[in-house]
N, C-alpha and C. Protein backbone atom coordinates (compact mmCIF):
# COMPACT_ATOMS: atom_id res chain seq x y z
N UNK A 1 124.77 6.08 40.17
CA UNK A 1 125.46 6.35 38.93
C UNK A 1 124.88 7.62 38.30
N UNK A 2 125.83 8.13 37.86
CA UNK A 2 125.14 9.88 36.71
C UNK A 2 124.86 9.37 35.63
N UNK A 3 123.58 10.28 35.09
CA UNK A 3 123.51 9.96 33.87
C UNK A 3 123.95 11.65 32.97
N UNK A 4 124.47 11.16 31.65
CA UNK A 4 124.91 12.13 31.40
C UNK A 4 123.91 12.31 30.06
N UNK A 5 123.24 13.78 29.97
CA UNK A 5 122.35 14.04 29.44
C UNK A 5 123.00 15.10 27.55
N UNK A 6 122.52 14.71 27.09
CA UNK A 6 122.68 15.20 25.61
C UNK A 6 121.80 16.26 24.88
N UNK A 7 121.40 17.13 24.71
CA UNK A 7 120.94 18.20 24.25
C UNK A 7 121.50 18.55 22.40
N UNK A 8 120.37 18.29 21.37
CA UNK A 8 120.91 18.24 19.91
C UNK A 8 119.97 19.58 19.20
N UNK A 9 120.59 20.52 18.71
CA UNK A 9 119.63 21.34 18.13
C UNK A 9 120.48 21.60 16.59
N UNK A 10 119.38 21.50 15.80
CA UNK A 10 119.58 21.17 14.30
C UNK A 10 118.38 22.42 13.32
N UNK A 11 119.78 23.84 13.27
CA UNK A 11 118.32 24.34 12.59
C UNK A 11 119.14 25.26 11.50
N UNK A 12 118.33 26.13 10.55
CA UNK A 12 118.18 26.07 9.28
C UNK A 12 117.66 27.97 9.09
N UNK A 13 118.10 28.47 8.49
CA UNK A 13 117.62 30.14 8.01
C UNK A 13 116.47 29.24 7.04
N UNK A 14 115.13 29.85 7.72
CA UNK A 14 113.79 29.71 6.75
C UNK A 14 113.24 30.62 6.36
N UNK A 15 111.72 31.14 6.26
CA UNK A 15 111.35 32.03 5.71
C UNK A 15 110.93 33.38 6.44
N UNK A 16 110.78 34.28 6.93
CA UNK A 16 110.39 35.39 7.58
C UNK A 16 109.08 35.74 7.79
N UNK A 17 108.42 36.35 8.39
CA UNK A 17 107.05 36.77 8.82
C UNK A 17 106.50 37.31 7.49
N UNK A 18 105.07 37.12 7.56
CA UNK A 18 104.79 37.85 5.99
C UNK A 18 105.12 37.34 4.83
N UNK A 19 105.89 36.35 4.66
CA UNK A 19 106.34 35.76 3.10
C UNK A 19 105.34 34.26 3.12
N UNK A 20 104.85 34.06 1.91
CA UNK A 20 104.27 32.81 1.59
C UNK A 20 104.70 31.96 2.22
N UNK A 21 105.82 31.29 2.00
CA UNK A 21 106.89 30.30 2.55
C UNK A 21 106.62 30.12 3.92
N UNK A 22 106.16 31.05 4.64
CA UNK A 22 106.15 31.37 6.35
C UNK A 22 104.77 30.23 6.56
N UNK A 23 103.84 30.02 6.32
CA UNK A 23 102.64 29.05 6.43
C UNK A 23 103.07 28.09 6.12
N UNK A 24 104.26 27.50 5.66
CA UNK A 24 104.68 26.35 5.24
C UNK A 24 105.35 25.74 6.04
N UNK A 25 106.17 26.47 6.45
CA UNK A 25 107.41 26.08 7.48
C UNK A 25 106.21 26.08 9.26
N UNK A 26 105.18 26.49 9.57
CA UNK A 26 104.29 26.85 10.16
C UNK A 26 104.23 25.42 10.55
N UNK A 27 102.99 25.21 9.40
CA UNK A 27 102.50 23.41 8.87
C UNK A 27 103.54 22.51 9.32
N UNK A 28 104.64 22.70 8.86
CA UNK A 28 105.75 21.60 8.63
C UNK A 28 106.32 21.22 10.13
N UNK A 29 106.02 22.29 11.29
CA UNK A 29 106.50 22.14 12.13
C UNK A 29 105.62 21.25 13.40
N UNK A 30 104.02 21.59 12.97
CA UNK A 30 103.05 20.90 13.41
C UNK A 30 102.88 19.28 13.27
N UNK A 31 103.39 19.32 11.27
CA UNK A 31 103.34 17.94 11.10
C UNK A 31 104.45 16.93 11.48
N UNK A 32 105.63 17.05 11.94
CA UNK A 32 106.58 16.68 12.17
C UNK A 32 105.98 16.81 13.74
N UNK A 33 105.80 17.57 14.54
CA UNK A 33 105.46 17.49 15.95
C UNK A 33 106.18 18.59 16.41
N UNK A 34 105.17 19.74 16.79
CA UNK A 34 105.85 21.19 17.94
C UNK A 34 105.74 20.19 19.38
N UNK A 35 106.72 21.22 19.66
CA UNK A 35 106.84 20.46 21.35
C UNK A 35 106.00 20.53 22.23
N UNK A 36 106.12 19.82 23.33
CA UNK A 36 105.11 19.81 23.95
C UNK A 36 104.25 20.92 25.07
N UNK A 37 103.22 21.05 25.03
CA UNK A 37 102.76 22.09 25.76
C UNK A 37 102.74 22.26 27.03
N UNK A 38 103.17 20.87 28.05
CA UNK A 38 102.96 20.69 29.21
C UNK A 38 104.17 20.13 29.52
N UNK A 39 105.09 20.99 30.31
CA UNK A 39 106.43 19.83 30.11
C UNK A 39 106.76 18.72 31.27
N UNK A 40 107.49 18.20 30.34
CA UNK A 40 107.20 16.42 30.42
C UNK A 40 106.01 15.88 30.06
N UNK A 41 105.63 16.54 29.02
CA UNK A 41 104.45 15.87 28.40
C UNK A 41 104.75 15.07 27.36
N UNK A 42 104.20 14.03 26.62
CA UNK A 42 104.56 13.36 25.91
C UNK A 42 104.22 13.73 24.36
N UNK A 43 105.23 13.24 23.65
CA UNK A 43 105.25 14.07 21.97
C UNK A 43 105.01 12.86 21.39
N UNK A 44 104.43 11.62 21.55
CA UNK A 44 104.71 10.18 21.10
C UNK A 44 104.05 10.27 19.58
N UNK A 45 102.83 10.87 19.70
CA UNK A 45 101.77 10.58 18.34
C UNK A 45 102.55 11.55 17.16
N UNK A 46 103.79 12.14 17.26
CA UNK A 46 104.18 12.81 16.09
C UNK A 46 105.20 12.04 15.43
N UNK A 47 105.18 12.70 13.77
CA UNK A 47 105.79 11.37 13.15
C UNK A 47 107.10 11.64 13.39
N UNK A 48 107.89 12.71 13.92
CA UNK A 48 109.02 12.95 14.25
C UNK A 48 109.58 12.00 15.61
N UNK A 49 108.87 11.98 16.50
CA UNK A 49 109.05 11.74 17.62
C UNK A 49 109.18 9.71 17.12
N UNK A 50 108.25 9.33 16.40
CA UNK A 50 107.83 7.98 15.91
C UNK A 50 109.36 7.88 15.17
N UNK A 51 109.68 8.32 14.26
CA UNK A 51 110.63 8.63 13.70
C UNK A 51 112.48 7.70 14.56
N UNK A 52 112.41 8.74 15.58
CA UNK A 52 113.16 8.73 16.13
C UNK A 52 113.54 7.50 16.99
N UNK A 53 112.03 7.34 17.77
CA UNK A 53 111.48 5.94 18.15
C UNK A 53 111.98 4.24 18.07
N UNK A 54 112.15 4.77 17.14
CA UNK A 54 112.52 3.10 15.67
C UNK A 54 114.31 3.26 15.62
N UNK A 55 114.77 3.85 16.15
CA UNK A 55 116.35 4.16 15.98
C UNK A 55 117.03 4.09 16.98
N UNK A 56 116.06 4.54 18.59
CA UNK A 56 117.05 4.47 19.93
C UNK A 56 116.06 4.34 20.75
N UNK A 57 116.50 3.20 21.62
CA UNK A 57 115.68 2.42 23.04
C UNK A 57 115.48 3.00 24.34
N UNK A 58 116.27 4.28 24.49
CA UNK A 58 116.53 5.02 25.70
C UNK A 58 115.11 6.51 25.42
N UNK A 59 115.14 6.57 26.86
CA UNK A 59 114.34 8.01 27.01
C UNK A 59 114.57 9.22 25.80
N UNK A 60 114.19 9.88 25.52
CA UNK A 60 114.34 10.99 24.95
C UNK A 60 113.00 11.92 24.66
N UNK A 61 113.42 13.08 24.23
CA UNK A 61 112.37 13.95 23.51
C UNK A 61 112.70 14.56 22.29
N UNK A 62 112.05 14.85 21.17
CA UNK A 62 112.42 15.55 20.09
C UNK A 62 111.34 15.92 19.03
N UNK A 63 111.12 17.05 19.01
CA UNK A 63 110.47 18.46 18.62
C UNK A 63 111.06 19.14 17.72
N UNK A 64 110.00 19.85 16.40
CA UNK A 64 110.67 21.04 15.43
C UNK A 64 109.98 22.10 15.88
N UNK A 65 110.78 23.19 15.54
CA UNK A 65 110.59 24.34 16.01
C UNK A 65 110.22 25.14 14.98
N UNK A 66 109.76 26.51 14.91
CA UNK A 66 109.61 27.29 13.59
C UNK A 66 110.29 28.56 14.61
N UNK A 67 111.12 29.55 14.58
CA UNK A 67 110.90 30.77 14.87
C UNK A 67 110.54 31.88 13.96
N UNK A 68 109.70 32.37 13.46
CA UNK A 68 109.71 33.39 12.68
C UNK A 68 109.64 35.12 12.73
N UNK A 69 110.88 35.32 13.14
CA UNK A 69 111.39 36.00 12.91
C UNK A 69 111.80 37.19 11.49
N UNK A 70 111.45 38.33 11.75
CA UNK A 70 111.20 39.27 10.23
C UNK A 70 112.96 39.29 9.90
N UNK A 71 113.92 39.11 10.86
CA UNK A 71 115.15 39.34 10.24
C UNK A 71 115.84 37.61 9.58
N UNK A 72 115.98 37.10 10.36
CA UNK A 72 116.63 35.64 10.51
C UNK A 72 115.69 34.58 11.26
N UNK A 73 114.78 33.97 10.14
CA UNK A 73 113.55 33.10 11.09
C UNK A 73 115.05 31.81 11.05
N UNK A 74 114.28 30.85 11.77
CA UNK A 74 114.91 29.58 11.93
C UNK A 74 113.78 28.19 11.65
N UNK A 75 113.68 27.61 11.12
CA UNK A 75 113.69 26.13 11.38
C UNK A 75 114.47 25.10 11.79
N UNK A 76 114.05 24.41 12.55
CA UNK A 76 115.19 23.28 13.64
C UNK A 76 114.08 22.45 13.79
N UNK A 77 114.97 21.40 14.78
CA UNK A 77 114.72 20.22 15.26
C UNK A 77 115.77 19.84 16.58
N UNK A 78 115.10 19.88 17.56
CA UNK A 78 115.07 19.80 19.20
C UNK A 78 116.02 18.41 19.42
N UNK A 79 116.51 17.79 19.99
CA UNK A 79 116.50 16.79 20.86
C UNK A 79 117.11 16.37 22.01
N UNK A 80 116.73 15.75 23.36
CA UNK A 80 117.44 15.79 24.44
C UNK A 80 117.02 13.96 24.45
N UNK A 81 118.13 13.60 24.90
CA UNK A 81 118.54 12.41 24.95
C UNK A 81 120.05 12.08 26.03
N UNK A 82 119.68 10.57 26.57
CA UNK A 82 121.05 10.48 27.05
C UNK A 82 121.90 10.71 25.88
N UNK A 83 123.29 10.19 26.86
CA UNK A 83 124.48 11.24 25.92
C UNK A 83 124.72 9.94 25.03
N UNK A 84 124.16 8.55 25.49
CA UNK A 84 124.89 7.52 24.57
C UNK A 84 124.02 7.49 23.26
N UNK A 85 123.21 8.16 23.50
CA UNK A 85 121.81 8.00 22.31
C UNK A 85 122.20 9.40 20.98
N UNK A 86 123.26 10.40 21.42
CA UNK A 86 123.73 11.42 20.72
C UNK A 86 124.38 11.11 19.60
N UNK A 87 125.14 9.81 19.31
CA UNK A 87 125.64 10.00 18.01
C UNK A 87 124.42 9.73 16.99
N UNK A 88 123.65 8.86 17.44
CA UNK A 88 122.03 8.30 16.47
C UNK A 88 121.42 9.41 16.36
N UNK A 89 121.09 10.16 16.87
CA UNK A 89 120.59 11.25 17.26
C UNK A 89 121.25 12.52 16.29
N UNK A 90 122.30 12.49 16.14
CA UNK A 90 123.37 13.34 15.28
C UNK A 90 123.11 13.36 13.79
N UNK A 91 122.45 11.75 13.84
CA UNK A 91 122.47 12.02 11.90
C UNK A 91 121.03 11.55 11.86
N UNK A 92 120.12 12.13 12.84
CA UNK A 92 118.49 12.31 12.30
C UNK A 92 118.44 13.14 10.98
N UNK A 93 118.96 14.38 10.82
CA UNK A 93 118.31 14.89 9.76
C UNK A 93 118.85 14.58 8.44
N UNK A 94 119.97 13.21 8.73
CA UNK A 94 120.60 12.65 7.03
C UNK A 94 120.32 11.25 6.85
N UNK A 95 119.35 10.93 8.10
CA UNK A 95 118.74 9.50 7.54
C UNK A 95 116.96 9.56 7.56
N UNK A 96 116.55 8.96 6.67
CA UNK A 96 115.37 8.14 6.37
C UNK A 96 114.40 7.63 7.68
């Protein structure tokens, strides 16, 4: 049987290189959980990943990102999941 794989990226115009704001969004991306360094490594101990955890029973991964960028930085949030796990997955960043 195939499995059909889901890919969710959720991101945001943040602050730019050089601006205060930029160490924040930095932090924020650490504390929520940057991805992993070794891939297929496991992201379990972040509260994002914990987060997510508590909502869907199937495999997945999910990571925030910071890009900072001097024109258009980004903040997001990663996730790859089967495809049945995508609608839960869809409204991570409007639930609790």
């Amino acid at each position: 049987m195939e499995t059909v794989l889901s890919m969710l990226l959720f991101a945001a115009e943040s602050a730019a290189t050089g601006r205060a704001e930029a160490n924040a969004f930095s932090v924020l991306q650490h504390v929520l959980g940057a991805g992993p360094p070794v891939k297929k490594d496991s992201n379990a101990t972040s509260l994002l990943y914990q987060a997510v955890a508590k909502r869907i029973h199937q495999p997945f991964d999910v990571f925030a990102f910071y890009a900072s960028y001097s024109d258009s930085p980004l903040f997001g949030i990663y996730t790859f999941s089967k495809a049945a796990a995508a609608k839960t997955l869809s409204r991570l960043p409007t639930t609790k």
